[in-house]
PDB file of N, CA and C in Angstrom:
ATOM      1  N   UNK A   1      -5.575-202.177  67.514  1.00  0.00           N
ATOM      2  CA  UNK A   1      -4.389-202.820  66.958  1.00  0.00           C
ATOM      3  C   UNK A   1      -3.451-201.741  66.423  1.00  0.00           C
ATOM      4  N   UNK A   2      -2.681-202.216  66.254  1.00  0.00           N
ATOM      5  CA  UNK A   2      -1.158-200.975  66.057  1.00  0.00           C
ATOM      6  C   UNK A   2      -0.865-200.931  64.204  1.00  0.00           C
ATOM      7  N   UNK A   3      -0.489-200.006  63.942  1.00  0.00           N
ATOM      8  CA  UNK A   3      -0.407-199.902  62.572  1.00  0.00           C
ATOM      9  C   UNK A   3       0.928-200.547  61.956  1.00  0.00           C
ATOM     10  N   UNK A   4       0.988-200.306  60.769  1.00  0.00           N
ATOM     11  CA  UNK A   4       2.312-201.283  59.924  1.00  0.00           C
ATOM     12  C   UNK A   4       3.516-200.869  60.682  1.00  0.00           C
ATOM     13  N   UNK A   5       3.878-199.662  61.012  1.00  0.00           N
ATOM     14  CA  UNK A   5       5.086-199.123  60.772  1.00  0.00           C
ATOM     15  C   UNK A   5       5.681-199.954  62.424  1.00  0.00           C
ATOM     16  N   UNK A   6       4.483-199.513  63.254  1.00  0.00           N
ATOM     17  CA  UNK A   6       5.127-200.143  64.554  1.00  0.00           C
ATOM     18  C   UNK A   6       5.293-201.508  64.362  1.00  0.00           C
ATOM     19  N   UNK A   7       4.926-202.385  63.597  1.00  0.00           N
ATOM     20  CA  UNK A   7       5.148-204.082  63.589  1.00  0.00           C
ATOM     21  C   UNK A   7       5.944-204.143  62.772  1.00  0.00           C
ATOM     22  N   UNK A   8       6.431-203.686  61.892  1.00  0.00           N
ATOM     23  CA  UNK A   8       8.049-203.280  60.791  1.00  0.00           C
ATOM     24  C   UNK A   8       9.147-203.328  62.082  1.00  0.00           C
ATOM     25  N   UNK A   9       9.072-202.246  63.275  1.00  0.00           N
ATOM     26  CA  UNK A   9       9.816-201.713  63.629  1.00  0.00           C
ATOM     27  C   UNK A   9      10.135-202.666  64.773  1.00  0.00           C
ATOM     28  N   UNK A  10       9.220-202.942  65.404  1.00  0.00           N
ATOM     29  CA  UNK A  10       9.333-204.385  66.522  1.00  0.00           C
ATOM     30  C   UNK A  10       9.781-205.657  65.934  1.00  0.00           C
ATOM     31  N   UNK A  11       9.334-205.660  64.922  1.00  0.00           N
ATOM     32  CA  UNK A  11       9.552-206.898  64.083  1.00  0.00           C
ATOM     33  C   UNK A  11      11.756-206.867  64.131  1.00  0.00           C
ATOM     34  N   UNK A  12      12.144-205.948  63.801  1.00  0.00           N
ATOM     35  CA  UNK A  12      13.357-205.610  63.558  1.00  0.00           C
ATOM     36  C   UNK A  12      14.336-205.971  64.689  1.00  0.00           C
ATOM     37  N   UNK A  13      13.416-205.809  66.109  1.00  0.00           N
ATOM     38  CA  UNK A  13      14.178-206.008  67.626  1.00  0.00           C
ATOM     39  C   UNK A  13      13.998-207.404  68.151  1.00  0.00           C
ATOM     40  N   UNK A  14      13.117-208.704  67.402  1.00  0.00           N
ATOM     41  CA  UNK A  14      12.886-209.952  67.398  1.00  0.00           C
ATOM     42  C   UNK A  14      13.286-210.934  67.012  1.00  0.00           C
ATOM     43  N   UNK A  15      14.595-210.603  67.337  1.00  0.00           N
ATOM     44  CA  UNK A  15      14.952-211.812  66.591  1.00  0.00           C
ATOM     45  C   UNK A  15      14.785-213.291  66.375  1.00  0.00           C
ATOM     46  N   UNK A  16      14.588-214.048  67.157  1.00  0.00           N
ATOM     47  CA  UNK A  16      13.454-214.910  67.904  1.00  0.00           C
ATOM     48  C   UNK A  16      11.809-215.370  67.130  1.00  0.00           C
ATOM     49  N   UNK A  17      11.275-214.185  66.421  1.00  0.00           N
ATOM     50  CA  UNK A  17      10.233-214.175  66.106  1.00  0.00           C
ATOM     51  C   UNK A  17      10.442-214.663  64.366  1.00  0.00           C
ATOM     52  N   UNK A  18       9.995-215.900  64.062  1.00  0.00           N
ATOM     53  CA  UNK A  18       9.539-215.864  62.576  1.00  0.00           C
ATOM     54  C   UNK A  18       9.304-214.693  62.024  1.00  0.00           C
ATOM     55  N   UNK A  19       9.781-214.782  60.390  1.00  0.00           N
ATOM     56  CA  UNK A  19       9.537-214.040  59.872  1.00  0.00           C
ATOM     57  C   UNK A  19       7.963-214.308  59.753  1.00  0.00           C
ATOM     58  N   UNK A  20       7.359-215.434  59.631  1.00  0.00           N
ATOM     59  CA  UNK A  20       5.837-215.997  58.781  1.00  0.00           C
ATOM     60  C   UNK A  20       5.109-215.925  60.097  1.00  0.00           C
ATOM     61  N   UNK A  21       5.529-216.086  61.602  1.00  0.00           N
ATOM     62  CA  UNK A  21       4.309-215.888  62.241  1.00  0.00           C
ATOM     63  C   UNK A  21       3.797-214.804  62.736  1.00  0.00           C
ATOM     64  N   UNK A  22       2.227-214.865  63.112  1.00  0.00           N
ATOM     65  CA  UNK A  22       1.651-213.915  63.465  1.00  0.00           C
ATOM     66  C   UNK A  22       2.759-212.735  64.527  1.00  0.00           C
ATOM     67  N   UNK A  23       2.343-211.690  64.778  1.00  0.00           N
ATOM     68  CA  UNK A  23       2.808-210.929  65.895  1.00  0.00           C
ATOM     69  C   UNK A  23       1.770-210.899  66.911  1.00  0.00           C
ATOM     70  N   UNK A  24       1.280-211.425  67.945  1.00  0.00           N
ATOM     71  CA  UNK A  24       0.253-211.321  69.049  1.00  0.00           C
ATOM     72  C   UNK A  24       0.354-209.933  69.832  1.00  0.00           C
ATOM     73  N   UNK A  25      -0.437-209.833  70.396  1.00  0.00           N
ATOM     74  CA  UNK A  25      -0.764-208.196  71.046  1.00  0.00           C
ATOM     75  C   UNK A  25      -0.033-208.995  72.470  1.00  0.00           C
ATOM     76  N   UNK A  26      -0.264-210.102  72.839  1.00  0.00           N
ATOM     77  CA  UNK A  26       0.060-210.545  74.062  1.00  0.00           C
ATOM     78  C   UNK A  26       1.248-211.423  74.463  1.00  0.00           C
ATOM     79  N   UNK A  27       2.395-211.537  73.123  1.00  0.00           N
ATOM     80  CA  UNK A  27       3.579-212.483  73.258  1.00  0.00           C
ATOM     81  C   UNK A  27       4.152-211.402  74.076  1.00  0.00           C
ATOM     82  N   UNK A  28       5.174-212.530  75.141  1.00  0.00           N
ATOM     83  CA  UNK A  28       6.210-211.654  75.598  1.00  0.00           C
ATOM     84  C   UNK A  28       8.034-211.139  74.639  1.00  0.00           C
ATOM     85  N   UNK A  29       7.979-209.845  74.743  1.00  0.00           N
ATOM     86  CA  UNK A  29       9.206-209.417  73.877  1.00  0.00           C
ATOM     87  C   UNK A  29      10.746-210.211  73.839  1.00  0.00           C
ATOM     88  N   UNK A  30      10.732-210.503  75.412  1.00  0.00           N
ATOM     89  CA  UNK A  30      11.753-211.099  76.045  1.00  0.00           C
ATOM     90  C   UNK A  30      12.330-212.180  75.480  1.00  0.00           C
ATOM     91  N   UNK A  31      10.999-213.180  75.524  1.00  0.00           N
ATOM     92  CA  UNK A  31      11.137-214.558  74.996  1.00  0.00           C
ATOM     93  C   UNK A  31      11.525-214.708  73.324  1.00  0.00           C
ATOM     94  N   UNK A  32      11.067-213.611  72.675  1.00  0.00           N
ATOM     95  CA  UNK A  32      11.893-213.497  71.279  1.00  0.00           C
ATOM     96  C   UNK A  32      12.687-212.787  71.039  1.00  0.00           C
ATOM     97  N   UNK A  33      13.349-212.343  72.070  1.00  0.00           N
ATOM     98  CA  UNK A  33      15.202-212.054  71.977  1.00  0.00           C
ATOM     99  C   UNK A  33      15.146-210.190  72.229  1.00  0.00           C
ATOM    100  N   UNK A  34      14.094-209.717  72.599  1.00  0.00           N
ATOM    101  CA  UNK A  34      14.329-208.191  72.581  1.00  0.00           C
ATOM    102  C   UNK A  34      15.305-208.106  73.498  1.00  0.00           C
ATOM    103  N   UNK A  35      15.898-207.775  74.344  1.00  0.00           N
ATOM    104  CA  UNK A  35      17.139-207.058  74.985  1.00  0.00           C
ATOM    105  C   UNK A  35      17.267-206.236  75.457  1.00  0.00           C
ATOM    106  N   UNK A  36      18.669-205.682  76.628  1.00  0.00           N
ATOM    107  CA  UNK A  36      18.433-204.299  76.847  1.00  0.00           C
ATOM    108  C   UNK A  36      19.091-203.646  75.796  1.00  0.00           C
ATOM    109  N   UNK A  37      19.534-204.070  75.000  1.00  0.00           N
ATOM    110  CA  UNK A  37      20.446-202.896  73.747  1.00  0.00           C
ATOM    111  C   UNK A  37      19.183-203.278  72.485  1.00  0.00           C
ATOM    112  N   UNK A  38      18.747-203.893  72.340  1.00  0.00           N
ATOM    113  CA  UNK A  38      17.797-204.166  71.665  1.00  0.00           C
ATOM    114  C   UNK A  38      16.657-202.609  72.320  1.00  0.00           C
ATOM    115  N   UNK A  39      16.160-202.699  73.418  1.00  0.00           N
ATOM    116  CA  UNK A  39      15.523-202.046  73.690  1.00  0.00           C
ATOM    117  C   UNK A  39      15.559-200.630  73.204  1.00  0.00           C
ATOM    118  N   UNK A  40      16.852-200.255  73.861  1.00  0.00           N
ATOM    119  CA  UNK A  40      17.390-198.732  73.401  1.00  0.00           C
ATOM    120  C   UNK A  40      17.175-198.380  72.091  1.00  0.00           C
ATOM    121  N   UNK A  41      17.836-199.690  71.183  1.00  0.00           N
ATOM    122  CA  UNK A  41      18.146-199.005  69.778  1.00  0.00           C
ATOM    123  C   UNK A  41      15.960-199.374  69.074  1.00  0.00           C
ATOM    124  N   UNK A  42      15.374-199.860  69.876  1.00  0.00           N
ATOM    125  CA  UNK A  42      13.990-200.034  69.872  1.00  0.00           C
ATOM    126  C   UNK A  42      13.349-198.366  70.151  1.00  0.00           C
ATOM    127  N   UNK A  43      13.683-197.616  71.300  1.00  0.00           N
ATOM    128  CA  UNK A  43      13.281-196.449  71.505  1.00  0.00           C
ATOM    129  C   UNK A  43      13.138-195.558  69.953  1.00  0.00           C
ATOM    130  N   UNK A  44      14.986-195.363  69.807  1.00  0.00           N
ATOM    131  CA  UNK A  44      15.198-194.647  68.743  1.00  0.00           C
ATOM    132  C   UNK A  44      14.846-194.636  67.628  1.00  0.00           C
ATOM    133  N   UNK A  45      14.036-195.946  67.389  1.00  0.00           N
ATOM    134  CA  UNK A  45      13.408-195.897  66.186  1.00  0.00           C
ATOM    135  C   UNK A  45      12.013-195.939  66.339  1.00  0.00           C
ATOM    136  N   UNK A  46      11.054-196.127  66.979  1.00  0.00           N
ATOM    137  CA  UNK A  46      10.070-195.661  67.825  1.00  0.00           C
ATOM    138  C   UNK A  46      10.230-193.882  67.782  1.00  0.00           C
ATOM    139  N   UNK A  47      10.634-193.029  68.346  1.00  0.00           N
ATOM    140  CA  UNK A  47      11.174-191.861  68.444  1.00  0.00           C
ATOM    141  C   UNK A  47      10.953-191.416  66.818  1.00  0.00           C
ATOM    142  N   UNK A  48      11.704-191.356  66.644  1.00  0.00           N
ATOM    143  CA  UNK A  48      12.507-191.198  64.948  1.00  0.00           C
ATOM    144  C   UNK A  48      11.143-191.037  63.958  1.00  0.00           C
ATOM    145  N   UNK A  49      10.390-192.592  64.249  1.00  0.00           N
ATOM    146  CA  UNK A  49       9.373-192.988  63.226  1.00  0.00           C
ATOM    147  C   UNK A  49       8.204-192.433  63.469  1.00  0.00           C
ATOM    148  N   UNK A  50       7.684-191.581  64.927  1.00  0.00           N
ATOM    149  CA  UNK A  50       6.877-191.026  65.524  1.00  0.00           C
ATOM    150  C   UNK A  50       6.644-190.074  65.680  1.00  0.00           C
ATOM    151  N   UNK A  51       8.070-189.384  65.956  1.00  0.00           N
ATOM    152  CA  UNK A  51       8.325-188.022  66.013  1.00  0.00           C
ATOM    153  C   UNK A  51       8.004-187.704  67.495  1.00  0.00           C
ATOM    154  N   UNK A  52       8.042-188.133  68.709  1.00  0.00           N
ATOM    155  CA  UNK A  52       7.812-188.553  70.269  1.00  0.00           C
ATOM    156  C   UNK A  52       8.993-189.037  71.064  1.00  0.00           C
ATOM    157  N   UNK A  53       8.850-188.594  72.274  1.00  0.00           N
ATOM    158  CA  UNK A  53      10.376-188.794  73.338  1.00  0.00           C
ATOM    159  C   UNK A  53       9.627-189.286  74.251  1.00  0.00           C
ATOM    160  N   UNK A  54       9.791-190.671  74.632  1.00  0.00           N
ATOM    161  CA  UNK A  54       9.893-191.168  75.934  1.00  0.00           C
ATOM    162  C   UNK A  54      10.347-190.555  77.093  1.00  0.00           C
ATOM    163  N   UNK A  55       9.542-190.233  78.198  1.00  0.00           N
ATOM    164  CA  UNK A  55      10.113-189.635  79.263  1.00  0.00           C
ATOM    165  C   UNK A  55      10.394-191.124  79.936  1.00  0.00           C
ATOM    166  N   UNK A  56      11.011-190.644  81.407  1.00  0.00           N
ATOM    167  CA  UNK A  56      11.346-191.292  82.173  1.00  0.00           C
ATOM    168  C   UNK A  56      10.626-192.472  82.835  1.00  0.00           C
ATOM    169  N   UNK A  57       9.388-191.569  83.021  1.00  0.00           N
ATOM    170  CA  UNK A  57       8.170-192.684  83.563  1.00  0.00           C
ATOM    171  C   UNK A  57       7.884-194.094  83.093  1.00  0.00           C
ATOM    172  N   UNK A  58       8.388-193.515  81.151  1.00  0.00           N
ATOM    173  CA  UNK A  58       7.604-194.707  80.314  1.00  0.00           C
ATOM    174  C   UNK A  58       8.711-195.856  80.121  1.00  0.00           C
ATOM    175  N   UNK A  59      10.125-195.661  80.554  1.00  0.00           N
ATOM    176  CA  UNK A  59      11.259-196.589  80.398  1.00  0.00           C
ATOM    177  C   UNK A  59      11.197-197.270  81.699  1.00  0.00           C
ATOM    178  N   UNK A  60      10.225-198.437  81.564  1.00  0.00           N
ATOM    179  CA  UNK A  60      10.155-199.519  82.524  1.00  0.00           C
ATOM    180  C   UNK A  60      10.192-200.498  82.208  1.00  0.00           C
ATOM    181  N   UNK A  61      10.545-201.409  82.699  1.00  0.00           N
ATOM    182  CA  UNK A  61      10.056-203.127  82.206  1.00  0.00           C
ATOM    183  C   UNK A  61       8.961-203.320  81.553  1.00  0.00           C
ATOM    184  N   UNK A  62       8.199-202.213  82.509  1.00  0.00           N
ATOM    185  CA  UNK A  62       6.695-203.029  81.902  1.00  0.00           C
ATOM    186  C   UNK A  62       6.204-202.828  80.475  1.00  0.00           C
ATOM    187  N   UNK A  63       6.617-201.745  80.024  1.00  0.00           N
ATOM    188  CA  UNK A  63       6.349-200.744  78.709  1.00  0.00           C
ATOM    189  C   UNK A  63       6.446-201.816  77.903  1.00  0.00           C
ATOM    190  N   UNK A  64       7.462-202.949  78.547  1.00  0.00           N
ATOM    191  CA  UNK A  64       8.571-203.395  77.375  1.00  0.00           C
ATOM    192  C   UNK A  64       7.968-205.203  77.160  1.00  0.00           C
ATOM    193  N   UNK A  65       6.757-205.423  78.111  1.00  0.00           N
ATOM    194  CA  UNK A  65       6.277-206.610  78.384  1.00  0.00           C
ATOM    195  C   UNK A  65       5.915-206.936  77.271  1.00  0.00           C
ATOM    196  N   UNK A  66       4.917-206.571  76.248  1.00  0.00           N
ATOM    197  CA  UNK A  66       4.205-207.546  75.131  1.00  0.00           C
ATOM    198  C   UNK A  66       3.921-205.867  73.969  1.00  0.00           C
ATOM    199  N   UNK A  67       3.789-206.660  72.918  1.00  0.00           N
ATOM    200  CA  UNK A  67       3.564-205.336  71.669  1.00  0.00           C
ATOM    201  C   UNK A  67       2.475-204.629  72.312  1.00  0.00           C
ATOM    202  N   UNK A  68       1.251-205.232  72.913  1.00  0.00           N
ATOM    203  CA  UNK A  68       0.221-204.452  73.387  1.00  0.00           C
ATOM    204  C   UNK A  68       0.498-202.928  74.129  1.00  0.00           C
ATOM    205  N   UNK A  69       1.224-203.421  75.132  1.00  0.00           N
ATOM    206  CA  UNK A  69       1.237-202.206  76.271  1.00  0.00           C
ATOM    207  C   UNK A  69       2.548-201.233  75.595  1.00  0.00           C
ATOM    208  N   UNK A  70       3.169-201.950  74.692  1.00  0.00           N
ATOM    209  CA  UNK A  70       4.688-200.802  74.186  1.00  0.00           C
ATOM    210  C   UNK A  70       3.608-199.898  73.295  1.00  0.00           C
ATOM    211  N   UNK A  71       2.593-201.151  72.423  1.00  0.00           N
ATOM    212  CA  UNK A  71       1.922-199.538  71.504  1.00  0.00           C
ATOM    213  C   UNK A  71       0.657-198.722  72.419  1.00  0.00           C
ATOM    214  N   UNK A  72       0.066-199.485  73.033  1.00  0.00           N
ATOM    215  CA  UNK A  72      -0.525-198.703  74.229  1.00  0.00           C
ATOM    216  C   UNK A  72      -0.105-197.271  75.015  1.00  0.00           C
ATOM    217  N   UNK A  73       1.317-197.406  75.312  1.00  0.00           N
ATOM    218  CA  UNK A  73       2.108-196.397  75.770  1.00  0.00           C
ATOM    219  C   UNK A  73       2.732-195.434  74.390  1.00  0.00           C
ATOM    220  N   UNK A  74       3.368-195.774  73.577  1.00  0.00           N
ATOM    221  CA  UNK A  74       3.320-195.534  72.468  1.00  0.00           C
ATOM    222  C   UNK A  74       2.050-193.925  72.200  1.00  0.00           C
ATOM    223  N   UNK A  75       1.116-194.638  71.955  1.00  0.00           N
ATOM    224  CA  UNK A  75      -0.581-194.116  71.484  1.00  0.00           C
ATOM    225  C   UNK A  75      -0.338-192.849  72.785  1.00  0.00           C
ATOM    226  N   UNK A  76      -0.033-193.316  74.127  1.00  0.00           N
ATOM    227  CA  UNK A  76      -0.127-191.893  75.192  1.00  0.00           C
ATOM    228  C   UNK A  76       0.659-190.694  75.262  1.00  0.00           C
ATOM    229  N   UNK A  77       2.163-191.187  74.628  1.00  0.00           N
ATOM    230  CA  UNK A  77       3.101-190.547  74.609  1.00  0.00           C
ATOM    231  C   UNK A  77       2.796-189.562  73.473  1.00  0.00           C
ATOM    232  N   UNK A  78       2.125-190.181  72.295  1.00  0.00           N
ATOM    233  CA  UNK A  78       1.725-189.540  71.450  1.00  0.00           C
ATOM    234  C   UNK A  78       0.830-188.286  71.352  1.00  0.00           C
ATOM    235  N   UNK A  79      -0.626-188.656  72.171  1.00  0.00           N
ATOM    236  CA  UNK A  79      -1.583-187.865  72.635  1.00  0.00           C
ATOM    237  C   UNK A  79      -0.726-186.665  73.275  1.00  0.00           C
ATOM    238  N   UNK A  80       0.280-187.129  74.244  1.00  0.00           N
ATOM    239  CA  UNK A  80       0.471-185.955  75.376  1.00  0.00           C
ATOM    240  C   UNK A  80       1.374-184.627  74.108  1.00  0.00           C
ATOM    241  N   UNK A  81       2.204-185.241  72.634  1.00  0.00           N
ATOM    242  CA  UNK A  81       3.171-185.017  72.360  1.00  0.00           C
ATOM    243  C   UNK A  81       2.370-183.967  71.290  1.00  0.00           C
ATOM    244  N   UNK A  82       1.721-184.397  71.113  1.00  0.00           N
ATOM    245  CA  UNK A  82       0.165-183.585  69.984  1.00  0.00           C
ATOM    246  C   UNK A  82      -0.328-182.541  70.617  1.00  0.00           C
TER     247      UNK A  82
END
């Protein structure tokens, strides 16, 4: 499971999402309003709060499917960045 700061920070690009409900590892982002400008300004604070740069590979749709696989990728970008 992903720590506070990343569910602060997703939480912020959801608009869609209750404040009171759970965050699932498996909701889709889409369906609670993430975006493509949502997305971007999602990177930069991701980035920022991590201290990690997304390469090219990792800016796909898919990255962007459910909290699971964004902190999944997240966690790799990290490893490689360490």
């Amino acid at each position: 499971m992903w720590d506070n700061r990343f569910e602060e920070i997703l939480r912020q690009h959801l608009p869609f999402l209750p404040a009171d409900e759970k965050l699932r590892e498996d909701v889709a982002l889409l369906d609670f309003g993430l975006d493509s400008l949502g997305i971007v300004q999602l990177l930069g604070d991701l980035e920022d709060t991590y201290g990690v740069r997304f390469r090219d590979d990792a800016l796909t749709p898919e990255t962007f499917q459910t909290p699971a696989v964004l902190w999944n990728t997240l966690g790799r970008i990290s490893e490689t960045a360490g």
